[in-house]
C-alpha atoms as a PDB file:
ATOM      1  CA  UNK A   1      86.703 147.576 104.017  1.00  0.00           C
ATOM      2  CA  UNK A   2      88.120 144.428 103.109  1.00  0.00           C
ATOM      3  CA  UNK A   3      86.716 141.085 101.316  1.00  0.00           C
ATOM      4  CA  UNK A   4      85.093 139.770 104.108  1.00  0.00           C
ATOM      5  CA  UNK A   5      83.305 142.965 105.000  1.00  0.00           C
ATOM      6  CA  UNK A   6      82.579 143.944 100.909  1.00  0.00           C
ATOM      7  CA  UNK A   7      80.895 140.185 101.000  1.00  0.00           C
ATOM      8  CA  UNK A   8      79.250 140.325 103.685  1.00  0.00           C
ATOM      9  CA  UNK A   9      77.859 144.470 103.137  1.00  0.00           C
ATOM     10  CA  UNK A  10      76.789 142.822  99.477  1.00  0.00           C
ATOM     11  CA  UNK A  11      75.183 140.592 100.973  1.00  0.00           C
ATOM     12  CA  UNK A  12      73.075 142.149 102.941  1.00  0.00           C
ATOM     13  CA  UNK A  13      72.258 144.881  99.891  1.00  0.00           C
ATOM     14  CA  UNK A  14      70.865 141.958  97.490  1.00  0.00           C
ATOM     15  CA  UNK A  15      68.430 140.742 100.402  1.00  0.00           C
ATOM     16  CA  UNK A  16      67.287 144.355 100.158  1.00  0.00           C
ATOM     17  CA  UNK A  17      67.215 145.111  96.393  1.00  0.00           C
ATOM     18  CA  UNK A  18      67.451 141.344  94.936  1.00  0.00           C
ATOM     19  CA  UNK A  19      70.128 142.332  92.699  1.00  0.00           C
ATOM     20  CA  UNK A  20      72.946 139.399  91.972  1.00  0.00           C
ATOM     21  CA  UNK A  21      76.216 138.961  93.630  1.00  0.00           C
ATOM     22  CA  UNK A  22      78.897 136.992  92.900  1.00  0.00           C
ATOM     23  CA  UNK A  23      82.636 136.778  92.865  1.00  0.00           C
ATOM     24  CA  UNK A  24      82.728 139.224  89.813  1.00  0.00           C
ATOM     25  CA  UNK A  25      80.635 141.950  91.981  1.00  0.00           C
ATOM     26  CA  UNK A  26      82.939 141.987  95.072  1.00  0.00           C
ATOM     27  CA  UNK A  27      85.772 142.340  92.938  1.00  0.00           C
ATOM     28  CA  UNK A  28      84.359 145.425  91.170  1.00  0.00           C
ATOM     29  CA  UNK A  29      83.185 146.900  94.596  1.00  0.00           C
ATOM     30  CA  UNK A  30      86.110 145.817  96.752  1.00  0.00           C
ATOM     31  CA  UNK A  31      88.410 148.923  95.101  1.00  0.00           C
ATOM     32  CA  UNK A  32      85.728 151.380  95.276  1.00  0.00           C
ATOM     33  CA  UNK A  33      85.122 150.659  99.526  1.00  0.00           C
ATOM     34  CA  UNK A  34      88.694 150.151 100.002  1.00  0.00           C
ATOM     35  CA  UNK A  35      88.774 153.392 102.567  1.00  0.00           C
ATOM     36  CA  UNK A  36      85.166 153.091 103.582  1.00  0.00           C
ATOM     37  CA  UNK A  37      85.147 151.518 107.190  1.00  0.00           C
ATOM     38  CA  UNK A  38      82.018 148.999 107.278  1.00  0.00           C
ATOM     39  CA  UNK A  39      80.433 150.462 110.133  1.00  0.00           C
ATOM     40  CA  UNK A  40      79.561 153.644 107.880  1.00  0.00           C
ATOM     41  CA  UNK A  41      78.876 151.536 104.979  1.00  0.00           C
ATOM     42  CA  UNK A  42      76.063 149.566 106.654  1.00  0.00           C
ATOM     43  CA  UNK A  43      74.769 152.631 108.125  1.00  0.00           C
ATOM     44  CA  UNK A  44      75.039 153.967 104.498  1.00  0.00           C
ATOM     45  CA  UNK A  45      73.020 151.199 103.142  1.00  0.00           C
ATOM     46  CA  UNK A  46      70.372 151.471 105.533  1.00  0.00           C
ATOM     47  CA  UNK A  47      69.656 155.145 105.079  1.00  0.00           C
ATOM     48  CA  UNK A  48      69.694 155.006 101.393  1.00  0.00           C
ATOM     49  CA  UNK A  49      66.665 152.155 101.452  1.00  0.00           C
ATOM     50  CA  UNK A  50      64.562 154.473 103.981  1.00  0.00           C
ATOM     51  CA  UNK A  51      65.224 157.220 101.658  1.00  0.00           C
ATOM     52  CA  UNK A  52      65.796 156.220  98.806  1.00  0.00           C
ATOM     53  CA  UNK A  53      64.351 154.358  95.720  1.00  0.00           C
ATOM     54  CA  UNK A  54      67.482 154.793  93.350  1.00  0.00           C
ATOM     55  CA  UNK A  55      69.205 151.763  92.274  1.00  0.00           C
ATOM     56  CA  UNK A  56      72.362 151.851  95.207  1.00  0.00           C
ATOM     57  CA  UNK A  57      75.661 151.942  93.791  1.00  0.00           C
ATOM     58  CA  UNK A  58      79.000 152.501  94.935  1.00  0.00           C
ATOM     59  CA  UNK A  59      78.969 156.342  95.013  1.00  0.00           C
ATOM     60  CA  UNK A  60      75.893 156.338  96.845  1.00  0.00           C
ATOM     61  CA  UNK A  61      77.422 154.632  99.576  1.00  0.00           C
ATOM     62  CA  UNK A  62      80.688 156.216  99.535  1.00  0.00           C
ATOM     63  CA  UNK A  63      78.675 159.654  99.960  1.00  0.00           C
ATOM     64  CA  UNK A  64      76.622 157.942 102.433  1.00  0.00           C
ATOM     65  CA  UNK A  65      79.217 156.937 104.829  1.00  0.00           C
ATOM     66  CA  UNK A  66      81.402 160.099 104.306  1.00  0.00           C
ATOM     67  CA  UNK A  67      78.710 161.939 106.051  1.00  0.00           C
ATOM     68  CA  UNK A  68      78.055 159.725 108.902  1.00  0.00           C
ATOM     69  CA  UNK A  69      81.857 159.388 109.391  1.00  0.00           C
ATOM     70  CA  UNK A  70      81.542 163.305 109.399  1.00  0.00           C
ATOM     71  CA  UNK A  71      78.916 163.093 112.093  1.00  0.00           C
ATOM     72  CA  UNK A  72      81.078 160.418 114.161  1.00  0.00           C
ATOM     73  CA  UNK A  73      84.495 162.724 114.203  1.00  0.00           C
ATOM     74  CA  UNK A  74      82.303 165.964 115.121  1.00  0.00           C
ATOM     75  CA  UNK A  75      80.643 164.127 117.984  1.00  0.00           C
ATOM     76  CA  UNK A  76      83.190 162.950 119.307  1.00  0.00           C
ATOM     77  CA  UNK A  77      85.297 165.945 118.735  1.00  0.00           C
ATOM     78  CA  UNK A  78      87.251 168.168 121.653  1.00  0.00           C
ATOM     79  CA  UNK A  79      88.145 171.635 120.573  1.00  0.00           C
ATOM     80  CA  UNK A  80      91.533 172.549 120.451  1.00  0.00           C
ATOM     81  CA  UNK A  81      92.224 176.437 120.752  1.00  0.00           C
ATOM     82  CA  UNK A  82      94.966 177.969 119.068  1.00  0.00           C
ATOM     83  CA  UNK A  83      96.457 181.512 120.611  1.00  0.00           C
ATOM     84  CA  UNK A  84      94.102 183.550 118.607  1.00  0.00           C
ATOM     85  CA  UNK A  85      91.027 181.860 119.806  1.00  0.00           C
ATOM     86  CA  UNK A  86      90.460 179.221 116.729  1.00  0.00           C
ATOM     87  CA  UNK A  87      90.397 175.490 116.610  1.00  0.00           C
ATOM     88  CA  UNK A  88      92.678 174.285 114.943  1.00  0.00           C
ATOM     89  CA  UNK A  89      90.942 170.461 114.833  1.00  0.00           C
ATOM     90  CA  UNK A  90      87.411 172.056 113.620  1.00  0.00           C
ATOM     91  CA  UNK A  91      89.766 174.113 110.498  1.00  0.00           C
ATOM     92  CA  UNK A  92      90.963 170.097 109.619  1.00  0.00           C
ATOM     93  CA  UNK A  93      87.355 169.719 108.855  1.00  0.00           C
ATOM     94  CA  UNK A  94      86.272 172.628 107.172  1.00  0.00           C
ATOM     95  CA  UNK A  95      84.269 174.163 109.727  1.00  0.00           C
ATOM     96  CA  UNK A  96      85.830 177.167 111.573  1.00  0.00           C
ATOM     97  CA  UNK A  97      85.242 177.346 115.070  1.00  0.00           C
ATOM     98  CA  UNK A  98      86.289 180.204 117.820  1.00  0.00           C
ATOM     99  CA  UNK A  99      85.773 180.196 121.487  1.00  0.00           C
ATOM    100  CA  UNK A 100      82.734 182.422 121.259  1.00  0.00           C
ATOM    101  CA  UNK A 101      81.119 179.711 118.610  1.00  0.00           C
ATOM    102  CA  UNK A 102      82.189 176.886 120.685  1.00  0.00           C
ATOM    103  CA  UNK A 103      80.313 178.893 123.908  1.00  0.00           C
ATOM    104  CA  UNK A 104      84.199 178.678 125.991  1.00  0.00           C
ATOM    105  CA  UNK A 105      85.676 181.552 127.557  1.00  0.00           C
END
């Protein structure tokens, strides 16, 4: 994320929890969501108030989006089969799929 998008995710995080923002805060968050993409950050935010009634910090989010970006690769994820019948995508992710997993013949 950049400024703009740490702002503006801030933002929307004190309207929830009342907690201050200023310049100061962006700066200490902007490092920490530097390789978050906002989409899974707000997505992150939102799950952690249904769920949640932890103080949110930084972490929280970052684990948070990690898992919905997780869920957004696998969904839109197309096997592809090496010789011996493995996926050589699904191994990038950790999770080792085969052709009789995946249901292809």
């Amino acid at each position: 994320m950049n400024t703009e998008e740490v702002t503006v995710l801030l933002a929307r995080i004190q309207g929830l929890d009342n907690r201050q923002v200023d310049e100061l805060t962006v700066q200490a968050w902007e490092p920490l969501m530097d390789d978050v993409e906002y989409e899974d950050a707000v997505n992150a935010v939102n799950e952690h108030f249904r769920t949640s009634d932890r103080y949110l910090l930084p972490v929280h989010v970052r684990d948070y989006a990690q898992a919905f970006k997780r869920k957004r690769i696998r969904a839109a994820h197309v096997h592809d089969f090496d010789g011996h019948g493995y996926c050589g995508t699904c191994q990038l992710h950790e999770s080792y799929v085969t052709r009789d997993v995946a249901g292809v013949t």
